[in-house]
Protein backbone atom coordinates (compact mmCIF):
# COMPACT_ATOMS: atom_id res chain seq x y z
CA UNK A 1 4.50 -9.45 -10.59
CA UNK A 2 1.45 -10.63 -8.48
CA UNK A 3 -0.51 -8.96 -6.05
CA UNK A 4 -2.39 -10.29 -3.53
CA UNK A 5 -4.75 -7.45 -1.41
CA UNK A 6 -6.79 -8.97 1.61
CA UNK A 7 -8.03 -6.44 4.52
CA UNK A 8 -4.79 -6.83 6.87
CA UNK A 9 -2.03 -6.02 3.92
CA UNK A 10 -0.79 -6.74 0.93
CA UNK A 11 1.48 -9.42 -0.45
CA UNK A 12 3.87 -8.70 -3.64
CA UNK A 13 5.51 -11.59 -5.82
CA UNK A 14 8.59 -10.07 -7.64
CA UNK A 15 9.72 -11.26 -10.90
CA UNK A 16 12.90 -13.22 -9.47
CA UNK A 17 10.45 -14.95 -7.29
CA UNK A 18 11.05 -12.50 -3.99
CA UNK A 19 8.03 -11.95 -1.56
CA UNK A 20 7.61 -8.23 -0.19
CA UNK A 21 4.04 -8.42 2.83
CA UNK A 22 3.25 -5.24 3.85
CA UNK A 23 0.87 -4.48 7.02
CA UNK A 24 -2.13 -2.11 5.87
CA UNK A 25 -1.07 -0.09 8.74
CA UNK A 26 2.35 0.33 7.49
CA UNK A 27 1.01 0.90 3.77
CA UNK A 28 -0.56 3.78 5.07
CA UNK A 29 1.95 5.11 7.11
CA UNK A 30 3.76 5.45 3.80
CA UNK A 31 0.98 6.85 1.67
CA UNK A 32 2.49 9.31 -0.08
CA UNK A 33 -0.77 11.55 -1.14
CA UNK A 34 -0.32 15.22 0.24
CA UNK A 35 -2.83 14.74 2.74
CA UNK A 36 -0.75 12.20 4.37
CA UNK A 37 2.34 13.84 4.32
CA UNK A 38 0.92 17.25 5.75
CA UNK A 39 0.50 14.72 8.94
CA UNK A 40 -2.95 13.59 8.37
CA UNK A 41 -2.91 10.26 11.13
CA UNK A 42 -4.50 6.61 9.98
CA UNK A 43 -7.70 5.86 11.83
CA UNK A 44 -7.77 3.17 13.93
CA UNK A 45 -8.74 0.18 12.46
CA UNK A 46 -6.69 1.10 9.32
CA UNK A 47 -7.08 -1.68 6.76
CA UNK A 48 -7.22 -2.32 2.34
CA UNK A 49 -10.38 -2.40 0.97
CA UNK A 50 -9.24 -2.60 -2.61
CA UNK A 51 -6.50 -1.93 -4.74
CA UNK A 52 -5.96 -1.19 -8.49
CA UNK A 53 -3.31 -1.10 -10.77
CA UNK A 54 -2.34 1.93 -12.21
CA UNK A 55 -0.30 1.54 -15.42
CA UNK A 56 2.68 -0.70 -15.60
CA UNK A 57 4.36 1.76 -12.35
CA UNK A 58 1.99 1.66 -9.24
CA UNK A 59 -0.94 0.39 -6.81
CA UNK A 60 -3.53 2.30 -5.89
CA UNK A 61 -4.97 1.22 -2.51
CA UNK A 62 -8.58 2.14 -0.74
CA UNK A 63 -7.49 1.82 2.77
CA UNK A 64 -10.91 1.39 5.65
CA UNK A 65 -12.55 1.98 7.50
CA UNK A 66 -12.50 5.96 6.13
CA UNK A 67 -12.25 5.01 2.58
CA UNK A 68 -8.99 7.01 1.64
CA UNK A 69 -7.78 6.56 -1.99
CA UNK A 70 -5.70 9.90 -3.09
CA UNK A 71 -2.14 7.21 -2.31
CA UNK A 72 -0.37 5.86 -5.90
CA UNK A 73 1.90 3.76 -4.50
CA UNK A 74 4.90 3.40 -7.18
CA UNK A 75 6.43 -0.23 -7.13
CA UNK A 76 9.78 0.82 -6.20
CA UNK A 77 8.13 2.43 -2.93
CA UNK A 78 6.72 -1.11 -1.76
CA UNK A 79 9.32 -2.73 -2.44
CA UNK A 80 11.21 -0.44 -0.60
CA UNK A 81 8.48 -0.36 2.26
CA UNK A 82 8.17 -4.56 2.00
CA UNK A 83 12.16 -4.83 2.46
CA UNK A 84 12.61 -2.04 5.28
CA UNK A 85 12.35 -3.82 8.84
């Protein structure tokens, strides 16, 4: 797989060749840390300043402008997010 991070999203080559782009606006709509799901809204603004890989199973993104990084984004879960419409 390759991963391509810029500020607006994120853009995911799959092994058969399939492209997943995901909005960072989206991405962290979907964050799935427990601050987020208690209903904790993205800022304005929302965009990735980084992302690392964490083992062979997940991203870990650093969205802006407020810096949140608790979010392990399993690869099954952006696909999932990259095919929804």
């Amino acid at each position: 797989m390759r991963i391509e991070v810029e500020p607006g999203g994120i853009a995911l080559v799959w092994e058969g060749g399939e492209t997943s782009t995901i909005a960072a606006s989206r991405l962290r709509a979907a964050c799935p840390c427990a601050a987020c799901r208690e209903g904790s809204p993205a800022p304005p603004g929302t965009s990735i300043d980084g992302a690392r890989i964490v083992g062979e199973y997940a991203l870990n993104v650093t969205f802006g402008p407020d810096h949140h990084a608790t979010g392990i984004f399993p690869y099954d879960l952006l696909r999932e997010i990259g095919d929804a419409p």
